[in-house]
Protein backbone atom coordinates (compact mmCIF):
# COMPACT_ATOMS: atom_id res chain seq x y z
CA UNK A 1 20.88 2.51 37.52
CA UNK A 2 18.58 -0.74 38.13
CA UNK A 3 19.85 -1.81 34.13
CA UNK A 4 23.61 -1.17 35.01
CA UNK A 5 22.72 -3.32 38.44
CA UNK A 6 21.25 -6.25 36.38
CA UNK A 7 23.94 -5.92 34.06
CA UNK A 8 26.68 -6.38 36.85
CA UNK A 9 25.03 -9.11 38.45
CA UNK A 10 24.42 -11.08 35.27
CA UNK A 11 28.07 -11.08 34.98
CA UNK A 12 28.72 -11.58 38.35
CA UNK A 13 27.08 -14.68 38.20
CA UNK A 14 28.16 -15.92 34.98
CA UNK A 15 32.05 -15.50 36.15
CA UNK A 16 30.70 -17.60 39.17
CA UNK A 17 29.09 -20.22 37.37
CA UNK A 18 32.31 -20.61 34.88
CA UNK A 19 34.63 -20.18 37.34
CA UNK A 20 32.81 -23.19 39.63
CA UNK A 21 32.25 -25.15 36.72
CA UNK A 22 36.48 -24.82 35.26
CA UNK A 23 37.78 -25.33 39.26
CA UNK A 24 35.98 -28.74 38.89
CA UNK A 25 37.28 -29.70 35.69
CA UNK A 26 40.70 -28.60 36.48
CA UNK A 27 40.29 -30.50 40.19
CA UNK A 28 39.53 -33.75 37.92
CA UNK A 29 43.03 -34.11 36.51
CA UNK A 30 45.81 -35.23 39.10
CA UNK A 31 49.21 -35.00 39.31
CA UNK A 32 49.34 -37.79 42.13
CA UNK A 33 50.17 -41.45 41.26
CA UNK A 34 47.35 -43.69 40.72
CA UNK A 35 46.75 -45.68 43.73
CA UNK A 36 46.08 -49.36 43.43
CA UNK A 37 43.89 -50.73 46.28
CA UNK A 38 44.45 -54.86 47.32
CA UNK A 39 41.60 -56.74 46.31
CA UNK A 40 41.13 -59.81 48.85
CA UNK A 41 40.26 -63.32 47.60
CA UNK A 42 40.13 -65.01 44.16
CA UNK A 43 41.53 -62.15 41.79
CA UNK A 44 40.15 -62.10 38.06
CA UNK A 45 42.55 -62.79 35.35
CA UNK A 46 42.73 -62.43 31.74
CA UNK A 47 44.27 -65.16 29.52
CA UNK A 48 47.76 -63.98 27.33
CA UNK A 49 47.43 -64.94 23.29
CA UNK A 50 47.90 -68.44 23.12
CA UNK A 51 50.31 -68.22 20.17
CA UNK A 52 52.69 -65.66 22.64
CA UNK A 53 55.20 -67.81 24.98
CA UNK A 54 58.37 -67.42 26.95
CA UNK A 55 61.75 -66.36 25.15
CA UNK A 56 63.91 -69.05 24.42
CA UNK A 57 66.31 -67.25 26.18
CA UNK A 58 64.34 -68.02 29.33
CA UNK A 59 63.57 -71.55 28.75
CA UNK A 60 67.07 -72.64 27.62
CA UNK A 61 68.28 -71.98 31.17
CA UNK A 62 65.84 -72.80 33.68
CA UNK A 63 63.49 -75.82 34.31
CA UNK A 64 61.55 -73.41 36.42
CA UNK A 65 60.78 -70.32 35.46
CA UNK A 66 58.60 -67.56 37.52
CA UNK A 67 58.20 -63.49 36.32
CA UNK A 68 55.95 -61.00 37.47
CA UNK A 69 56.09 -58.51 34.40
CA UNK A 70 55.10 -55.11 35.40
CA UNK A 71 56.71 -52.65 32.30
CA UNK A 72 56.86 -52.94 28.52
CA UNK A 73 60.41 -53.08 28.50
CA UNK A 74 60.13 -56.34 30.53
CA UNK A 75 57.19 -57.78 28.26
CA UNK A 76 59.50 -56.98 25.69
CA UNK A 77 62.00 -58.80 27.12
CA UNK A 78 60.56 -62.17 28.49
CA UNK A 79 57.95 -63.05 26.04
CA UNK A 80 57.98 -64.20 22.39
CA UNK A 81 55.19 -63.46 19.82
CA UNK A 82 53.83 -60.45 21.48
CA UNK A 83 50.72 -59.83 19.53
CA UNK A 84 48.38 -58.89 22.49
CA UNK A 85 48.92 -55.12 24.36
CA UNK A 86 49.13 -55.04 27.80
CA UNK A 87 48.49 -51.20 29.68
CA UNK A 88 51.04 -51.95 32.35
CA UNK A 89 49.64 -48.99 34.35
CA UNK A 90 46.62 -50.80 35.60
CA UNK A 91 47.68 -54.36 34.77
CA UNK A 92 50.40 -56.77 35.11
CA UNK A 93 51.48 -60.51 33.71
CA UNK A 94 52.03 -63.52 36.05
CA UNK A 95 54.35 -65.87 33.76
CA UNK A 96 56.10 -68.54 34.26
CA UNK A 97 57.42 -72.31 32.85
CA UNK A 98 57.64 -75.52 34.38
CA UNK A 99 60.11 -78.21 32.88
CA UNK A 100 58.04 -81.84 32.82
CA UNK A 101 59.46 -84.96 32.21
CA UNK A 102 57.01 -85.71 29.40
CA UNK A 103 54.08 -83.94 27.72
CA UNK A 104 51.88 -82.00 30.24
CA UNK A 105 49.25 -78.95 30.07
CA UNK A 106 47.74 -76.83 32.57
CA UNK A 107 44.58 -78.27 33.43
CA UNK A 108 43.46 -75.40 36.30
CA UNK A 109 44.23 -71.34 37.33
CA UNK A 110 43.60 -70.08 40.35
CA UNK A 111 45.05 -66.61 41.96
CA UNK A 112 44.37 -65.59 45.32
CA UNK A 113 45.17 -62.19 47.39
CA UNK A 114 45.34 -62.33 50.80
CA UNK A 115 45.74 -58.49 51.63
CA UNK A 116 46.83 -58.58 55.08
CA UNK A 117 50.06 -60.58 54.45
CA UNK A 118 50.33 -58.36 51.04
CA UNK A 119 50.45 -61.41 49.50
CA UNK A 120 49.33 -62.85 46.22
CA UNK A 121 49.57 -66.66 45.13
CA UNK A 122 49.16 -68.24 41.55
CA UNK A 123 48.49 -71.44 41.72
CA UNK A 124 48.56 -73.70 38.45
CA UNK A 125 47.70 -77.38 37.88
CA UNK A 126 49.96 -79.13 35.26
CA UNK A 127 48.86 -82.43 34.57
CA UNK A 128 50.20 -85.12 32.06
CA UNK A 129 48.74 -85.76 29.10
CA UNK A 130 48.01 -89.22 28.51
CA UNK A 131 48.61 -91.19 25.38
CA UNK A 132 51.71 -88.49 24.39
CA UNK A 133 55.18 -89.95 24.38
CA UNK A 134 57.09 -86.41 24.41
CA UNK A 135 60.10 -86.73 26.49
CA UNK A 136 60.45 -83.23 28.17
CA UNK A 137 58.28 -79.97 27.54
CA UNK A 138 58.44 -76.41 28.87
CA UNK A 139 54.71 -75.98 29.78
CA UNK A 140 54.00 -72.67 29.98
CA UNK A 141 51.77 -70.55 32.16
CA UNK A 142 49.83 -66.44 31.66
CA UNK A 143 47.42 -64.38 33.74
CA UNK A 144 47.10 -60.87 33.09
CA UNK A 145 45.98 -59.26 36.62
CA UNK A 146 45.27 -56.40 37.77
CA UNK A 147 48.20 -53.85 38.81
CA UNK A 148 49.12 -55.27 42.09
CA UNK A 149 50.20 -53.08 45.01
CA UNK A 150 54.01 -52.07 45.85
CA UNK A 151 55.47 -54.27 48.09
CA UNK A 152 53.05 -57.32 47.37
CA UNK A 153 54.71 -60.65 47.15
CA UNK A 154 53.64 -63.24 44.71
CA UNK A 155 54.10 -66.87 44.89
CA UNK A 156 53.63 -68.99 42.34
CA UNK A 157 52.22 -72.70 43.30
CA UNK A 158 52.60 -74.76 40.46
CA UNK A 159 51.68 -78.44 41.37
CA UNK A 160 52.24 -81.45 38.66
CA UNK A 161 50.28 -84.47 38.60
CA UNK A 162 51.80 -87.66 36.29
């Protein structure tokens, strides 16, 4: 009787043990939504491809242009030469284009979250580039960021310097 006892209680434990172990491995995967938490300050960015730009479609209509591209459709849509992947469920692209009266670059980056106002701002430097006697240029501006919370505004703050 003390073998068919052991016996019992080996298995006993075993379906414990398995059963413990498979409830936590099941508990891991989540129907929920991911959640995306503000981060406050200066927010990291990743550069685009520099061969990628802005659609001519864009650019033929607008001296200023400003997108917050959240989906591949919309990547898709808005930028030319896509040759870089983006996973649009954790990250996003600032773009944008500003229309200069001669040859410019961007010169300086900078985005900043201020979470209580659910608020982010890109702010870009364009400068003129000296020496260049280009009449008019789209200069063109990228930051991949991460996924940004729903509801968060972004400004972009794009200053130019002759």
């Amino acid at each position: 009787m003390s073998r068919k006892f052991k016996t019992l209680s080996i298995s006993l434990f075993s379906f414990l043990v398995f059963g413990i172990a498979g409830s936590t491995f099941y508990s891991c995967k989540s129907d929920e939504p991911t959640v995306v938490a503000c981060t406050e300050g200066v927010l990291s960015y990743q550069d685009l491809n520099p061969a990628s730009g802005l659609s001519a479609a864009v650019l033929d209509t607008n001296s200023v242009v400003n997108l917050v591209i959240t989906s591949q459709q919309q990547y898709e849509r808005y930028i030319a030469n896509r040759n870089q992947d983006i996973d649009f469920g954790s990250k996003m692209l600032l773009a944008g284009s500003y229309f200069t009266d001669s040859a410019a670059h961007v010169v300086s980056q900078l985005i900043t979250s201020d979470c209580g106002a659910g608020k982010v701002t890109y702010h870009v430097e364009v400068i003129r580039t000296k020496g260049v006697f280009t009449t008019r240029q789209h200069v063109e501006y990228f930051a991949i960021v991460p996924k940004l919370p729903d509801g968060t505004q972004v400004k972009f703050d794009v200053a130019y310097k002759k």
